[in-house]
C-alpha atoms as a PDB file:
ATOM      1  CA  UNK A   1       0.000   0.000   0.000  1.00  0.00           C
ATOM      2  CA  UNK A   2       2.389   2.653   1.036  1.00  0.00           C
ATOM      3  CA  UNK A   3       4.742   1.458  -2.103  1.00  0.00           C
ATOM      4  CA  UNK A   4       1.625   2.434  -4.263  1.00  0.00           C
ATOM      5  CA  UNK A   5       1.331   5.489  -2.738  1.00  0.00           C
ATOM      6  CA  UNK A   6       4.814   6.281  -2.947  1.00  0.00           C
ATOM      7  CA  UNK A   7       4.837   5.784  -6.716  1.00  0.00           C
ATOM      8  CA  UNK A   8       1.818   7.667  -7.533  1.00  0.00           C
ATOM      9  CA  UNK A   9       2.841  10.525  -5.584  1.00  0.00           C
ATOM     10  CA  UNK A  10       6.467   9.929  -7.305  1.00  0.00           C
ATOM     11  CA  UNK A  11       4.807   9.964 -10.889  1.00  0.00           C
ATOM     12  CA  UNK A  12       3.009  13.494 -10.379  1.00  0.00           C
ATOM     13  CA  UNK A  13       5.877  14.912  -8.633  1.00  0.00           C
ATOM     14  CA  UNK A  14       8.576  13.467 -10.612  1.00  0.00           C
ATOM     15  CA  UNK A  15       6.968  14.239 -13.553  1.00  0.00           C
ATOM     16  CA  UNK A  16       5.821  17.936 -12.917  1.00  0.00           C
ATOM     17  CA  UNK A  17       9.748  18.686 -12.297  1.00  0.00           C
ATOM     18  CA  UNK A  18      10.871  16.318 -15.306  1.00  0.00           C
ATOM     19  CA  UNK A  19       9.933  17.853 -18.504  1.00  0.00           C
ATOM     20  CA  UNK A  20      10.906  21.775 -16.949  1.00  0.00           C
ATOM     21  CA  UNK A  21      14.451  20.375 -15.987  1.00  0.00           C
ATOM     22  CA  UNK A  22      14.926  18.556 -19.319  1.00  0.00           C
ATOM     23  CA  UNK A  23      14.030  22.005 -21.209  1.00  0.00           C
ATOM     24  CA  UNK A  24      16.581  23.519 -19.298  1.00  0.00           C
ATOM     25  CA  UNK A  25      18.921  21.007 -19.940  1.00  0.00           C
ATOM     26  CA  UNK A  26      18.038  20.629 -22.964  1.00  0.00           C
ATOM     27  CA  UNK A  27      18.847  24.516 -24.018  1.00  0.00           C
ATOM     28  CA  UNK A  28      21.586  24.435 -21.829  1.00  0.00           C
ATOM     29  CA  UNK A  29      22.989  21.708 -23.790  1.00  0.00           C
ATOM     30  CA  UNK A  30      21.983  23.164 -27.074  1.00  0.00           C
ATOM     31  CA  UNK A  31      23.868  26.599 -26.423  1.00  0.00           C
ATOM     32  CA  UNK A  32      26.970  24.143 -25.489  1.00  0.00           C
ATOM     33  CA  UNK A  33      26.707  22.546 -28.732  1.00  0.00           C
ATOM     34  CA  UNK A  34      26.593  25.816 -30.632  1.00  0.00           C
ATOM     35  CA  UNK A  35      29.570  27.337 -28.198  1.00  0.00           C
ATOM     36  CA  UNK A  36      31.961  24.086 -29.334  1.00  0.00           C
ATOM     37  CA  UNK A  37      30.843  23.770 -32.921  1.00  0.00           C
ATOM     38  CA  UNK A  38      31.835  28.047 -33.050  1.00  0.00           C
ATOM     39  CA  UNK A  39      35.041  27.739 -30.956  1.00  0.00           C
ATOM     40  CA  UNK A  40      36.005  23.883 -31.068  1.00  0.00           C
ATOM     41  CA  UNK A  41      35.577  23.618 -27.848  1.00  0.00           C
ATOM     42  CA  UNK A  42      34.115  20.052 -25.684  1.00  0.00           C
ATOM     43  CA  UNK A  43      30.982  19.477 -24.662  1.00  0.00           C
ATOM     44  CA  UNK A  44      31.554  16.467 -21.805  1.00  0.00           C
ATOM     45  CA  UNK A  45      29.845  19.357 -18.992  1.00  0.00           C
ATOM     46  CA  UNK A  46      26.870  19.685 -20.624  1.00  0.00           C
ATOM     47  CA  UNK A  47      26.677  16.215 -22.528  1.00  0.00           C
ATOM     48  CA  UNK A  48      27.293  14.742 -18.724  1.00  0.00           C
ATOM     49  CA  UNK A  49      24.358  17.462 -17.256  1.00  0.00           C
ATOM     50  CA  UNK A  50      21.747  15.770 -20.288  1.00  0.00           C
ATOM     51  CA  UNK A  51      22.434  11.996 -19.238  1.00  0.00           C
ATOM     52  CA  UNK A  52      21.788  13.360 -15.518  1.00  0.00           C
ATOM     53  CA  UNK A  53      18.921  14.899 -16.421  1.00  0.00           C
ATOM     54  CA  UNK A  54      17.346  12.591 -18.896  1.00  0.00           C
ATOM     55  CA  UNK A  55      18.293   9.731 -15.738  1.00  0.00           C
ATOM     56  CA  UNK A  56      15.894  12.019 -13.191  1.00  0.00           C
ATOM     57  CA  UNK A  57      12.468  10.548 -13.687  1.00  0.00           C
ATOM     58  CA  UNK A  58      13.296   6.654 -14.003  1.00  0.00           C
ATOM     59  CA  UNK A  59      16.190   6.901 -11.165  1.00  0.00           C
ATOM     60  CA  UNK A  60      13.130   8.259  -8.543  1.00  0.00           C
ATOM     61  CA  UNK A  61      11.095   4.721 -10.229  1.00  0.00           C
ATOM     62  CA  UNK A  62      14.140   2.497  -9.210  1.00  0.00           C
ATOM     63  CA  UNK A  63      14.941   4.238  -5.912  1.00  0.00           C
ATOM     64  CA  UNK A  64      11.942   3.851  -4.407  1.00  0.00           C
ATOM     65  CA  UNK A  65      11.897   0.257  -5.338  1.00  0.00           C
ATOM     66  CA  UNK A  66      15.380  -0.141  -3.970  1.00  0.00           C
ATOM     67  CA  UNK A  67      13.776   0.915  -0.238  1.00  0.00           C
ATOM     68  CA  UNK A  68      10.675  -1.318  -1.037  1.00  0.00           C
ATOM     69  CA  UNK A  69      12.885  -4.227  -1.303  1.00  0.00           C
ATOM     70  CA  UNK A  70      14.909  -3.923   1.763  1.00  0.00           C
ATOM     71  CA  UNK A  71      14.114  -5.214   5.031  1.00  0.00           C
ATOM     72  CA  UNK A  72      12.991  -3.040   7.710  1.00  0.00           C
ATOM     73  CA  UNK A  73      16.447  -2.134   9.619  1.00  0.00           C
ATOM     74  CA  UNK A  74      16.526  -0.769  13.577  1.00  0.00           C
ATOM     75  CA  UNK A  75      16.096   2.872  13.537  1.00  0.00           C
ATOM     76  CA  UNK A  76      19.078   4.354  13.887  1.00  0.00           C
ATOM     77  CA  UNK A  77      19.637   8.482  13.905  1.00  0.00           C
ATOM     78  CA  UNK A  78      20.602   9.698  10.533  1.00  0.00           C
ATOM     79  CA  UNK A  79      23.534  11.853  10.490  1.00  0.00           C
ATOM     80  CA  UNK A  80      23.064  15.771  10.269  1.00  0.00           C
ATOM     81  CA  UNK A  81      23.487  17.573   7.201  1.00  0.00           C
ATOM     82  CA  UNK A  82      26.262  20.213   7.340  1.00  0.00           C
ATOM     83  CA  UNK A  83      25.492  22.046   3.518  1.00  0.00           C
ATOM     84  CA  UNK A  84      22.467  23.726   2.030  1.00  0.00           C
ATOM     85  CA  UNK A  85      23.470  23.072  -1.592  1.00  0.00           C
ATOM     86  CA  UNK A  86      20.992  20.547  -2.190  1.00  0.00           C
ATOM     87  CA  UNK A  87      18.161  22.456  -0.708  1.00  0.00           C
ATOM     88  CA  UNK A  88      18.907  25.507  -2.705  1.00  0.00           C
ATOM     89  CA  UNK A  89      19.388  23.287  -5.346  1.00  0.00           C
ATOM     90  CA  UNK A  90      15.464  21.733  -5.109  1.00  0.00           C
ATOM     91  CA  UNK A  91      13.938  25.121  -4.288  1.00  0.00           C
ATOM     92  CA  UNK A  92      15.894  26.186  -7.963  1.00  0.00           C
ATOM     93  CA  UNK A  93      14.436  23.547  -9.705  1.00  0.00           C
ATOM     94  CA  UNK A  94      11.123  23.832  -8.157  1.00  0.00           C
ATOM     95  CA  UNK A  95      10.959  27.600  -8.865  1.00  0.00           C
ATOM     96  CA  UNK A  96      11.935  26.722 -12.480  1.00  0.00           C
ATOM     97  CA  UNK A  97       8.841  23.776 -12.932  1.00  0.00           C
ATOM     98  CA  UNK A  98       6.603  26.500 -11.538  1.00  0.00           C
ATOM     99  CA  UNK A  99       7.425  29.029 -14.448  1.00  0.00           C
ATOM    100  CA  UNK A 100       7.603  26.606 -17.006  1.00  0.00           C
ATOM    101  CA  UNK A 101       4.165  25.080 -16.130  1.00  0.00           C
ATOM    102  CA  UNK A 102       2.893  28.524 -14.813  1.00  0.00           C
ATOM    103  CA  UNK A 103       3.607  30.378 -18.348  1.00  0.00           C
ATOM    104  CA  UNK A 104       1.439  28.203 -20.328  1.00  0.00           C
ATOM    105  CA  UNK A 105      -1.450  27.326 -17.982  1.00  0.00           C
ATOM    106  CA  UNK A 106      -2.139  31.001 -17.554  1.00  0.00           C
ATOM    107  CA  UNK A 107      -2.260  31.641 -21.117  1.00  0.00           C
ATOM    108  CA  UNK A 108      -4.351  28.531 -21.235  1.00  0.00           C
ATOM    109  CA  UNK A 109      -6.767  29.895 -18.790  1.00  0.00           C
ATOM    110  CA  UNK A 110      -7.363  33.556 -20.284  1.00  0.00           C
ATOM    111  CA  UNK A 111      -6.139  35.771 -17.923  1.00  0.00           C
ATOM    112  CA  UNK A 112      -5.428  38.986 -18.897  1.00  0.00           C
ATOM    113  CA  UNK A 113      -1.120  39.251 -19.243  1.00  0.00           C
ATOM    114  CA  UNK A 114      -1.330  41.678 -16.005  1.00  0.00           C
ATOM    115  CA  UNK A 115      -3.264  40.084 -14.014  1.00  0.00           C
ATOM    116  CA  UNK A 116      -1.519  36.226 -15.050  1.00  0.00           C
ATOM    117  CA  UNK A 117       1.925  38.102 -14.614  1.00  0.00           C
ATOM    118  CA  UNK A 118       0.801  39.967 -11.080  1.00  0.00           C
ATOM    119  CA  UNK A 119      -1.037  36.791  -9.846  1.00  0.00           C
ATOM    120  CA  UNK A 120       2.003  34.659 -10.955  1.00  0.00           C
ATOM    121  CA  UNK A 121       5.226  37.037  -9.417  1.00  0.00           C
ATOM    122  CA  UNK A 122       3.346  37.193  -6.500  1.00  0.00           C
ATOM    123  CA  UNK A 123       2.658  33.604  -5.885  1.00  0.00           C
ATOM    124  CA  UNK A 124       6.309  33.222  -6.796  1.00  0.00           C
ATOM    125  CA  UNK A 125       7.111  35.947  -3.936  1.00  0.00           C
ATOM    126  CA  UNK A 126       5.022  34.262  -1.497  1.00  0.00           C
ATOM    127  CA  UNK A 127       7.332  31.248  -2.277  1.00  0.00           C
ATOM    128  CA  UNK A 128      10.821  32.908  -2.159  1.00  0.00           C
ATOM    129  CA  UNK A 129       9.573  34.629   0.700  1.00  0.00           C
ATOM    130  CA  UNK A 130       7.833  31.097   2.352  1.00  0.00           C
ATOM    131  CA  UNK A 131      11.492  29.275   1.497  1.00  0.00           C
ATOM    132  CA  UNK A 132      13.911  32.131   2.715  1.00  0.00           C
ATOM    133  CA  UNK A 133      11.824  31.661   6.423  1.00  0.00           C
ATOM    134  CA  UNK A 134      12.356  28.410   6.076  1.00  0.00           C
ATOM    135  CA  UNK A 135      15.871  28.568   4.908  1.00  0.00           C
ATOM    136  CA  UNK A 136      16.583  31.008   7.868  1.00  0.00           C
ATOM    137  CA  UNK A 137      14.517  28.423  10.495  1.00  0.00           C
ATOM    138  CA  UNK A 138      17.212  25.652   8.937  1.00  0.00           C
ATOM    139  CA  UNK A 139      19.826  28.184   9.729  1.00  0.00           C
ATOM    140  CA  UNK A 140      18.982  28.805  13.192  1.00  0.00           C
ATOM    141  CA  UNK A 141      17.882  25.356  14.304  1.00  0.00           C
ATOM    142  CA  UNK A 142      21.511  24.028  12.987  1.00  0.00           C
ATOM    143  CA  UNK A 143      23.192  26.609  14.762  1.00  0.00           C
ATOM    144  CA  UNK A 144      21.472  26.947  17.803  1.00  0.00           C
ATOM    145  CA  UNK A 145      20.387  23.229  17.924  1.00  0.00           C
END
């Protein structure tokens, strides 16, 4: 049951941040193409960043099936985590999934550009603002914790 749930909730998660961080990657990639074909340059970075990316939605499949399949283990504490690079790193490619989904559903819906574009910015302030409190309660529990 909770492997079900796990996967559904995977699928529409997953998949919501999939196809915004392949378009990144993808023009990432294609602007390091162009660069190397101009100046001769390589394009392992950005060739390695694709693979990554295109690896994303089937790696969450096969991770989750990795935990399914292991015996339950005594608890045991995890161990605290010293950098916020992979945090910033999620809230990036969140706030990217929510402009590349948010651009076309509000065309999609009508509004008028102002009101999509002041409705929009300030949802997206309400969540830069929402994830630098809790950013700064990560802060301050790690220090003072």
């Amino acid at each position: 049951m909770v492997g079900v749930l796990l996967l559904f909730i995977w699928t529409v998660v997953g998949l919501s941040l999939y196809i915004p961080l392949l378009i990144r990657v993808m023009a990432g990639y294609t602007v390091a193409l162009t660069n190397a074909t101009i100046t001769g340059r390589g394009t392992e970075h950005a060739q390695a960043q694709l693979e990554k990316a295109i690896e994303f939605f089937p790696d969450g499949f096969v991770r989750i099936f990795r935990i399914l399949d292991q015996p339950s283990k005594t608890t045991t504490p995890l161990p605290r985590r010293t950098d916020l690079s992979s945090f910033e790193r999620l809230i990036g490619e969140v706030a990217w999934a929510i402009v590349v989904w948010g651009v076309p559903l509000g065309i999609y819906f009508r509004y008028s550009l102002a009101t999509f574009l002041s409705e929009f910015y300030g949802t997206l302030l309400a969540l830069a603002l929402l994830g630098l409190v809790g950013m700064a309660g990560v802060v301050i529990w790690r220090k003072w914790l």
